[in-house]
Every structure is written in structure tokens, then in C-alpha cells.
N, C-alpha and C. Protein backbone atom coordinates (compact mmCIF):
# COMPACT_ATOMS: atom_id res chain seq x y z
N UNK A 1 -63.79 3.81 -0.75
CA UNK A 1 -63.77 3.35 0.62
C UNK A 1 -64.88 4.07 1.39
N UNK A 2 -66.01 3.27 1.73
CA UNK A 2 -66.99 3.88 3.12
C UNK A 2 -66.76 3.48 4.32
N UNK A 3 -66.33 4.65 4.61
CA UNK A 3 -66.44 4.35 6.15
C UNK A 3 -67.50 4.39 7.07
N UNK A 4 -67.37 3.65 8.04
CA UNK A 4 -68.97 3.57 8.98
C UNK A 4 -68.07 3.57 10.18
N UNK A 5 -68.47 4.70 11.27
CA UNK A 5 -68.20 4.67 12.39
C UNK A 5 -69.02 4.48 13.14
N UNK A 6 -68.72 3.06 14.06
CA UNK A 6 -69.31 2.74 15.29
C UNK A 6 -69.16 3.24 16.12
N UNK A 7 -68.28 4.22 16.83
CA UNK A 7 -68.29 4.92 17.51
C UNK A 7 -66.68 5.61 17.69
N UNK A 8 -66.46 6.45 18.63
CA UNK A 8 -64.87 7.09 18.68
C UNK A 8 -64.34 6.65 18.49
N UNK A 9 -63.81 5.05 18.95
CA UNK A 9 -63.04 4.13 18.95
C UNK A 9 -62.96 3.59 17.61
N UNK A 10 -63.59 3.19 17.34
CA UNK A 10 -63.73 2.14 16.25
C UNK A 10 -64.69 2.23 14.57
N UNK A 11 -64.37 2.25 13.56
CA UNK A 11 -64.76 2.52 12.74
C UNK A 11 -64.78 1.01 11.79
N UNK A 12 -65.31 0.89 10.64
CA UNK A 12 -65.57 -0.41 10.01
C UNK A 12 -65.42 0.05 8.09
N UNK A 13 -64.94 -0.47 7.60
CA UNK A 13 -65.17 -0.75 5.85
C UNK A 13 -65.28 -1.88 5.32
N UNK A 14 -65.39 -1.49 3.77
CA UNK A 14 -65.08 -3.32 3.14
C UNK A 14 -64.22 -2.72 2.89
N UNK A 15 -63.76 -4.23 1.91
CA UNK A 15 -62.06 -4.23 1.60
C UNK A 15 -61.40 -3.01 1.09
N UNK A 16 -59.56 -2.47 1.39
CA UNK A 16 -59.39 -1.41 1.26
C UNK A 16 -58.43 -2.15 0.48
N UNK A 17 -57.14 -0.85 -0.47
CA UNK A 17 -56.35 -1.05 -1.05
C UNK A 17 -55.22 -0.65 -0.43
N UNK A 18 -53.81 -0.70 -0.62
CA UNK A 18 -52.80 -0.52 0.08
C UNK A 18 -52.41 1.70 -0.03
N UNK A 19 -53.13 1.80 -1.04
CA UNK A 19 -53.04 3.24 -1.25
C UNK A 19 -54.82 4.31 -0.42
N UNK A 20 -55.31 3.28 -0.23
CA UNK A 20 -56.44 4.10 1.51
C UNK A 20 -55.66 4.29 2.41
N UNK A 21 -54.30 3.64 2.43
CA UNK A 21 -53.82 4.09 3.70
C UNK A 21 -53.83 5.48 4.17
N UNK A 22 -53.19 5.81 3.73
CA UNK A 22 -52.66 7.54 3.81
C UNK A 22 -53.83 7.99 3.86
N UNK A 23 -55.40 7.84 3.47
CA UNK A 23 -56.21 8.30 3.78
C UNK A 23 -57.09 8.11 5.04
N UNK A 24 -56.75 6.57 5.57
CA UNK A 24 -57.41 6.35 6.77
C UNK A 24 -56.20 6.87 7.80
N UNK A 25 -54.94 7.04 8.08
CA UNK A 25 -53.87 8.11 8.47
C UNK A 25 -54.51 9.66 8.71
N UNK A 26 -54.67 10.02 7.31
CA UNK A 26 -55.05 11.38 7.39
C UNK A 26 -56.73 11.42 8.48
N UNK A 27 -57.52 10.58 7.90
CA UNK A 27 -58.62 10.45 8.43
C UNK A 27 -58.58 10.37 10.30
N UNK A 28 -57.54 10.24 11.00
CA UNK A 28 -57.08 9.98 12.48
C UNK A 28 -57.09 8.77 13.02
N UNK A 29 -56.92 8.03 12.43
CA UNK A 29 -56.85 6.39 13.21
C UNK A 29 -55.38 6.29 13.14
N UNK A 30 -55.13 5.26 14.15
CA UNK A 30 -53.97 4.78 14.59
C UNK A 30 -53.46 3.70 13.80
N UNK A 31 -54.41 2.58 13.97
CA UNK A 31 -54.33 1.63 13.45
C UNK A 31 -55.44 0.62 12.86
N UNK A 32 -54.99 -0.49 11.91
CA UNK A 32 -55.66 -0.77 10.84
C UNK A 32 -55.97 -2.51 11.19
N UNK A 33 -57.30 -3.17 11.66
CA UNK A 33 -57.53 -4.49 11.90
C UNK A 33 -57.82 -5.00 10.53
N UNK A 34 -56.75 -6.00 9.95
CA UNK A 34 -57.67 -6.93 9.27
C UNK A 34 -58.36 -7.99 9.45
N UNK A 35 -59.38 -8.36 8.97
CA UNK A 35 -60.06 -9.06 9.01
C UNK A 35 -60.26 -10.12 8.07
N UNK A 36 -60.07 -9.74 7.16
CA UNK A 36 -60.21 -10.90 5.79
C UNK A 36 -58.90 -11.48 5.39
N UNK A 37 -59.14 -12.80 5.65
CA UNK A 37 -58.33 -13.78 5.04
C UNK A 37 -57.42 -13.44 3.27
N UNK A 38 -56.36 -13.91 3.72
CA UNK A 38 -55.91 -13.45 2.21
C UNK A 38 -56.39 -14.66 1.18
N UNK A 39 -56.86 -14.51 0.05
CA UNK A 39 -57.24 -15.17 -1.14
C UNK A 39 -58.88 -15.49 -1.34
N UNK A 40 -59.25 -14.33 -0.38
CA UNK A 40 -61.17 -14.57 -0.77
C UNK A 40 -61.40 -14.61 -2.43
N UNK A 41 -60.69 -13.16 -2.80
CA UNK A 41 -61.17 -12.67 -3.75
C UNK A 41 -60.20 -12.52 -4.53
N UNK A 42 -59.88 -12.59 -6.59
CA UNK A 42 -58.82 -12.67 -7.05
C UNK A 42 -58.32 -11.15 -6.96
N UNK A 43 -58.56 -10.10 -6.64
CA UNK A 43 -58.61 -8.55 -6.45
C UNK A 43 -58.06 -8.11 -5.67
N UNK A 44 -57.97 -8.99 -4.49
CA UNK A 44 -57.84 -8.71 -3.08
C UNK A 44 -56.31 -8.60 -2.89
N UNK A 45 -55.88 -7.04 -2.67
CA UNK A 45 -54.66 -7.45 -2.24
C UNK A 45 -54.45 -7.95 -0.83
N UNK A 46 -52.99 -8.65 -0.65
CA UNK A 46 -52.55 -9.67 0.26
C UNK A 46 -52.24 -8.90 1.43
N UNK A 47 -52.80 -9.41 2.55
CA UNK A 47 -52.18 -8.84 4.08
C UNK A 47 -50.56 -8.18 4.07
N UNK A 48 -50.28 -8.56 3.54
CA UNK A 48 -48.82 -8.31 3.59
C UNK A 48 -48.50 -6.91 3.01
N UNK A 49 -49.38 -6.67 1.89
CA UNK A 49 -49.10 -5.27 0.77
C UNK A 49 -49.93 -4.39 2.04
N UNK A 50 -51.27 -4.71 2.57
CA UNK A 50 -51.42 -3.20 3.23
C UNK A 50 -51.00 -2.93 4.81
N UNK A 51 -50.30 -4.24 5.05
CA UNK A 51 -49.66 -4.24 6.81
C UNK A 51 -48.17 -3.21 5.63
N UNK A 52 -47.34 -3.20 5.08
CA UNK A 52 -46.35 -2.99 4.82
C UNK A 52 -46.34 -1.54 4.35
N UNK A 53 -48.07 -0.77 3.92
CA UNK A 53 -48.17 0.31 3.68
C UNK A 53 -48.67 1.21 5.20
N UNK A 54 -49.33 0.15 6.12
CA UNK A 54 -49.61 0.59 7.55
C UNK A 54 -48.53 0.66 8.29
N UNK A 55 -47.20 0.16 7.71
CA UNK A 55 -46.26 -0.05 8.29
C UNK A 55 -45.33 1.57 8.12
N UNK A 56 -45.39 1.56 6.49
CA UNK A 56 -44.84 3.00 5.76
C UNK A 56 -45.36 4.11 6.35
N UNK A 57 -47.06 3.91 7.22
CA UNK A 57 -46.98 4.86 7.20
C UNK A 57 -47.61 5.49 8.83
N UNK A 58 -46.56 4.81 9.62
CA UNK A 58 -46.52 4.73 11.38
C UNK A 58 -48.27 4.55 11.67
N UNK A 59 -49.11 3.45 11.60
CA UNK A 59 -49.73 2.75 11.78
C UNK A 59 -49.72 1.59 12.26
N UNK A 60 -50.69 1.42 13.73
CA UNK A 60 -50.12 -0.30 13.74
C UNK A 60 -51.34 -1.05 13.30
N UNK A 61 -50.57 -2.09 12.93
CA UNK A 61 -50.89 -3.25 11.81
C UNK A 61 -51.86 -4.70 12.73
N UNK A 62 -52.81 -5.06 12.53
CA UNK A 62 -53.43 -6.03 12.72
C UNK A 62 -53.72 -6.62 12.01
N UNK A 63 -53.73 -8.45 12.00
CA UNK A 63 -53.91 -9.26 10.84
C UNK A 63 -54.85 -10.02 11.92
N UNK A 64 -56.35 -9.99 12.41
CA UNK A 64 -57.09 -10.86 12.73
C UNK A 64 -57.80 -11.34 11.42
N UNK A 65 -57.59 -12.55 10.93
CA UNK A 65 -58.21 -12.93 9.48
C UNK A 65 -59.75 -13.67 10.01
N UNK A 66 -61.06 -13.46 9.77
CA UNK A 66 -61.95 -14.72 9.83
C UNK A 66 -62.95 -15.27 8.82
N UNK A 67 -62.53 -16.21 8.32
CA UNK A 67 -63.10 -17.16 7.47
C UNK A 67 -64.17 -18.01 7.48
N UNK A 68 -64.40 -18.87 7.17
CA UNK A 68 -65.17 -20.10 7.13
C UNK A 68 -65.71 -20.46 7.81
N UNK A 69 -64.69 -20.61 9.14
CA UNK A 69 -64.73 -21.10 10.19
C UNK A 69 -65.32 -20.44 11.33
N UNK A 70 -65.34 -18.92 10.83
CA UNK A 70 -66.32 -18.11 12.11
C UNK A 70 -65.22 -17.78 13.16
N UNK A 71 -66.27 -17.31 14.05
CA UNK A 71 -65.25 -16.49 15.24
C UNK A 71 -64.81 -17.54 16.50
N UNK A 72 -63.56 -17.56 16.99
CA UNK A 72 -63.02 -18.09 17.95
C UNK A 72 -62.56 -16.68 18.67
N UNK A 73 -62.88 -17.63 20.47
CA UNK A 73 -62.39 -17.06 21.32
C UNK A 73 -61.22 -15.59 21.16
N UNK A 74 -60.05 -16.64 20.05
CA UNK A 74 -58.39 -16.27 19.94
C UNK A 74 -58.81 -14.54 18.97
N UNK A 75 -59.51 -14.72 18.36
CA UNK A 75 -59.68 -13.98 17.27
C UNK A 75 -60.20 -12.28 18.14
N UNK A 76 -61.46 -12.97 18.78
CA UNK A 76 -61.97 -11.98 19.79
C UNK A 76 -60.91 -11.46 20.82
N UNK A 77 -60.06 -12.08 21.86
CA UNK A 77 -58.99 -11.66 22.64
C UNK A 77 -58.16 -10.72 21.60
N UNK A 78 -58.25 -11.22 20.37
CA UNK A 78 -57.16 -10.72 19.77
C UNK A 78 -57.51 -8.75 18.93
N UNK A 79 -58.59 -8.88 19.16
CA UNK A 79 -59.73 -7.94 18.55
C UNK A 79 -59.48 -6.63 19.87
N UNK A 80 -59.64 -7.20 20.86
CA UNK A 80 -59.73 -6.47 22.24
C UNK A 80 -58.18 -5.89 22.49
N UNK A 81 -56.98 -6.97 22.09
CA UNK A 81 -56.02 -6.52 22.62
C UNK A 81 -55.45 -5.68 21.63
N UNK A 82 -55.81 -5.59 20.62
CA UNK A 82 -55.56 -4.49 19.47
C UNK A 82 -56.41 -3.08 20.01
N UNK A 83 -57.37 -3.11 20.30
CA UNK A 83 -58.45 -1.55 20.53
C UNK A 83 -57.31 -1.24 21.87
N UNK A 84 -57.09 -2.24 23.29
CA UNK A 84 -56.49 -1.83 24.16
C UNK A 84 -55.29 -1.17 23.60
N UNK A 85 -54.53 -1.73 22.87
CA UNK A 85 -53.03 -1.48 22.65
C UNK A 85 -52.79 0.12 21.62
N UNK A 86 -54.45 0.23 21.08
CA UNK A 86 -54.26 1.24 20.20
C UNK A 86 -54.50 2.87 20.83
N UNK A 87 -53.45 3.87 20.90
CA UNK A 87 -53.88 4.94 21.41
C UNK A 87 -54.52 6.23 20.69
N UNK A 88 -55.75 5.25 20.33
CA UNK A 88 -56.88 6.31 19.67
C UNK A 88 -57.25 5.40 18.77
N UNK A 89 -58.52 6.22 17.77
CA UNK A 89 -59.30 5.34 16.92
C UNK A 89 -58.31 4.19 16.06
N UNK A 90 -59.33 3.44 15.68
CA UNK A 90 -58.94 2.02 15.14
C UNK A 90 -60.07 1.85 13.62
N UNK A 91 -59.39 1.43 12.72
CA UNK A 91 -60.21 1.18 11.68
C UNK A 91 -59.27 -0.14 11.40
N UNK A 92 -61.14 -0.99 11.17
CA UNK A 92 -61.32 -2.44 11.14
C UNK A 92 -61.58 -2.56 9.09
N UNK A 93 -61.33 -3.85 8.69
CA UNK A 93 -62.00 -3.66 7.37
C UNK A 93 -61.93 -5.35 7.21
N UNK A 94 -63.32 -6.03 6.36
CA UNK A 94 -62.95 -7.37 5.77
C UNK A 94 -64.14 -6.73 4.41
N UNK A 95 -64.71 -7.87 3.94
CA UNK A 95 -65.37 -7.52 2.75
C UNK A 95 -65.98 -6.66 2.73
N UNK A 96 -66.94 -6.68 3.58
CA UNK A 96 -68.44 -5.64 3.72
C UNK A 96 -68.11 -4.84 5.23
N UNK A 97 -67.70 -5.08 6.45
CA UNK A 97 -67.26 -4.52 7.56
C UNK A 97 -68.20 -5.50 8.33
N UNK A 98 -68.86 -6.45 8.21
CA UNK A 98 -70.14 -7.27 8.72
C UNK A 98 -68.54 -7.94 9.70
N UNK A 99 -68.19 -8.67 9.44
CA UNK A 99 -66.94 -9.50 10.56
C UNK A 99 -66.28 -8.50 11.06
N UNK A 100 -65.84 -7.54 10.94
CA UNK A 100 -65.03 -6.80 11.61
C UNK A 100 -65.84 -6.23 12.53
N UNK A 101 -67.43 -5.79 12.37
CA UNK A 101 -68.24 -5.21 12.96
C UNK A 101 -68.69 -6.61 14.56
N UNK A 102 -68.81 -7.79 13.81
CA UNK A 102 -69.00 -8.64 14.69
C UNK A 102 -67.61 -8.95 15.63
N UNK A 103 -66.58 -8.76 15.59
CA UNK A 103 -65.00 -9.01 16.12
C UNK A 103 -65.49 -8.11 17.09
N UNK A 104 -65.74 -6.82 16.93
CA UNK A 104 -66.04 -5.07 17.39
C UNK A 104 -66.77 -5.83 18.31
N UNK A 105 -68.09 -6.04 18.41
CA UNK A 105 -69.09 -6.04 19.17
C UNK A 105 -68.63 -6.92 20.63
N UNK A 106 -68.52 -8.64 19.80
CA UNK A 106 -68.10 -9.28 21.00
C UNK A 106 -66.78 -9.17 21.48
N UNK A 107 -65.93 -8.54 20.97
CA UNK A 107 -64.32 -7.61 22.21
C UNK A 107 -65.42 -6.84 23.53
N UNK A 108 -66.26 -6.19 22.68
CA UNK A 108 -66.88 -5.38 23.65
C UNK A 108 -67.87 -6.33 24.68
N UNK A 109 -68.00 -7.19 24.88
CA UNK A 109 -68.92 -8.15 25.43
C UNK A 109 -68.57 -8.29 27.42
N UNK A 110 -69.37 -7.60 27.90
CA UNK A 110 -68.85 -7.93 29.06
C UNK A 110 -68.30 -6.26 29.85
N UNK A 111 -68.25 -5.62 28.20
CA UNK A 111 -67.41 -3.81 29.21
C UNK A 111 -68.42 -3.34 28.69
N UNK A 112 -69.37 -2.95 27.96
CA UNK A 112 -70.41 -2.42 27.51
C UNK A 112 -71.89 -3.28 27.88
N UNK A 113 -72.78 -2.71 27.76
CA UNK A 113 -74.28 -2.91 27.77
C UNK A 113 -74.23 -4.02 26.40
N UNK A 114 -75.33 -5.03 26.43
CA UNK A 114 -75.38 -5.62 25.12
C UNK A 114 -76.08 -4.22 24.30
N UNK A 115 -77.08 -3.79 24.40
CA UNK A 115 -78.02 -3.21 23.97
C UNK A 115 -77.11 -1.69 23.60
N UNK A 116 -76.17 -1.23 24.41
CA UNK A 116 -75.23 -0.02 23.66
C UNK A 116 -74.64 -0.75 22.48
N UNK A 117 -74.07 -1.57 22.69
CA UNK A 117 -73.47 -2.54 21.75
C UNK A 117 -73.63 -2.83 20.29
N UNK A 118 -75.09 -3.06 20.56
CA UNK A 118 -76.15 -3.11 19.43
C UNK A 118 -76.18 -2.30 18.78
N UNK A 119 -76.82 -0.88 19.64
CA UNK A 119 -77.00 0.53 18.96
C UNK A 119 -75.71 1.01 18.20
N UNK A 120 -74.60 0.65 18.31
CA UNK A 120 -73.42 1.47 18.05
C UNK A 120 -73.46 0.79 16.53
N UNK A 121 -73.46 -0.80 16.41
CA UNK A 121 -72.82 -1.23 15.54
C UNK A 121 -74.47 -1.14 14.36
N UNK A 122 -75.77 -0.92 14.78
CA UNK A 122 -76.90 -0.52 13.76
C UNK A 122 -76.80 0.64 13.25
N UNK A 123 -76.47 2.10 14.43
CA UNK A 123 -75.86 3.31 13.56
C UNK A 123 -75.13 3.15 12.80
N UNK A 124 -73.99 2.49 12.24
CA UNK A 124 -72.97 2.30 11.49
C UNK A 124 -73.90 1.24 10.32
N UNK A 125 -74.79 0.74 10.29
CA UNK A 125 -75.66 -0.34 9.09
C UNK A 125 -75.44 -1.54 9.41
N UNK A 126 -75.41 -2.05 10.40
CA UNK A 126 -75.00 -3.23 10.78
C UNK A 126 -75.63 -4.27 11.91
N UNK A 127 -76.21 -4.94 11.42
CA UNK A 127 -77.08 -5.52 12.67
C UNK A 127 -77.04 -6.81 13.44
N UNK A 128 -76.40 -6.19 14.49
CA UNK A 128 -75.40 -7.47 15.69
C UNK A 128 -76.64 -7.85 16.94
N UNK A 129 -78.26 -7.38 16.13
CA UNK A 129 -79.13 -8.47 17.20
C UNK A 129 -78.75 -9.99 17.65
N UNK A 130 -78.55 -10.15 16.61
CA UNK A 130 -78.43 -11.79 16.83
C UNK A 130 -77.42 -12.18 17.76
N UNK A 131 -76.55 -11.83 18.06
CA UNK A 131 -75.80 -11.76 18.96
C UNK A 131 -75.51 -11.35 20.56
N UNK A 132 -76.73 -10.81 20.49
CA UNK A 132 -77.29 -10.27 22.35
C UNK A 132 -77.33 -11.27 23.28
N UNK A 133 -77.35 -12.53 22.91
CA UNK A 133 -77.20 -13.39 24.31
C UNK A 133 -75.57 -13.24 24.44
N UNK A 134 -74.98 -13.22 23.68
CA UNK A 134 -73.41 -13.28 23.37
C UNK A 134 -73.04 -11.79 24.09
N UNK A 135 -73.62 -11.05 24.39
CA UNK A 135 -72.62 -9.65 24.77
C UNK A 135 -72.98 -9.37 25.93
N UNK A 136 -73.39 -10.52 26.86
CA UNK A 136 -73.51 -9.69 28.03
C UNK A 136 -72.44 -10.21 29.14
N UNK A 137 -71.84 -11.00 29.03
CA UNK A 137 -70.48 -11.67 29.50
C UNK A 137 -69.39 -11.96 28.35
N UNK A 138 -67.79 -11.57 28.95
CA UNK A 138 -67.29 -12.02 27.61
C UNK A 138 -67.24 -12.93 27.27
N UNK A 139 -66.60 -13.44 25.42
CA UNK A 139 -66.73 -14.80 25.31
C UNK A 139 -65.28 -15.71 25.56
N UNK A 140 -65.98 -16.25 25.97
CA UNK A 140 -64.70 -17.47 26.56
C UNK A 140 -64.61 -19.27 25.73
């Protein structure tokens, strides 16, 4: 598991196993966003096995899944009301941390600078240029 921190708040991986828990726990996060849809990959364990180990192990549990279909509004509100609801860091994870990193950015769209925005999520290896017309109001 690599972790990439975007900043205090928020940190990013690819896919984790139900036994990282206890390490992203120990590591100080609160709670755990998913991001990836269950059945990308035949490997992949199911939302259910690592919400139930985030569950074991007083973590709260997020299931934002995004697929195919890309990011909606619902997904983003839903991105924001998880960081609000969480009291202290948050670790995000889908394949590579590229969607979770993009969920990250535009939650932030509208309370941050586009251009802090940017910087946070390129320190971490990740590059949310393309997205700068998108972060300077939120998305609706």
C-alpha cells in the first residue's frame, strides 16, 4: 500500500485489502472513502469485506464507487460530506488513487483556490490540470 498525501486532510492509494486496515488506523485517519466499484478486477476484494473491517475497526466507512460513467454531481456532494463529517484525516483509495484524487479535488471546488488545489493533488503524483476550469466554483 502507497500512500500519497494530498494534504492533512486527505490522503489517496490504489486498491487496499481488508487487512491495510489496521494499518491505515494505526497510520491516523479516521476514515476510509471508497472509490472503486466492486467487480473491476477478479482480485478485488468487495466493498463489503473492507467497510466491515473499517467497521471492526472504529473507522467510518465510505462507499463513493466511480466507474464508467465518470463523476456526478451526487458522487462529489458525497465526497465533501464524508471529509465534513470526518473528524480528522481521511484516506481515499480506487485503483491507482487518480478518481479518488479527482472526487478530492472537485469536493474542494469553490473552498480552495483552483491552483492550491492543483498543487496539493501534483505533490501527491497526480495531475488535476485538466480540471481548473472545474475548481473555481462548485460543481453543480
Amino acid at each position: 500500500m502507497d500512500i500519497k498525501k494530498i494534504n492533512d486532510r486527505m490522503s489517496v492509494s490504489g486498491q487496499i485489502q481488508p487487512e491495510d486496515v489496521q494499518t491505515i488506523k494505526q497510520a491516523g485517519f479516521v476514515s476510509i472513502i471508497n472509490n472503486r466499484p466492486d467487480g473491476e478486477a477478479p482480485d478485488q476484494p468487495s466493498s463489503a469485506e473492507i467497510g466491515e473491517a473499517a467497521r471492526a475497526a472504529s473507522l467510518g466507512y465510505y462507499e463513493i464507487p466511480m466507474g464508467r460513467e465518470g463523476v456526478t454531481p451526487e458522487m462529489v456532494a458525497a465526497t465533501s460530506a464524508a471529509l465534513e463529517e470526518s473528524d480528522g484525516p481521511v484516506f481515499a483509495f480506487c485503483r491507482s488513487g487518480t478518481r479518488s484524487t479527482t472526487l478530492w479535488a472537485l469536493s474542494q471546488a469553490g473552498k480552495e483556490r483552483a491552483d492550491a488545489i492543483i498543487d496539493s493533488a501534483a505533490k501527491a503524483g497526480y495531475d488535476m490540470s485538466h480540471l481548473a476550469a472545474h475548481l473555481d466554483k462548485p460543481l453543480s
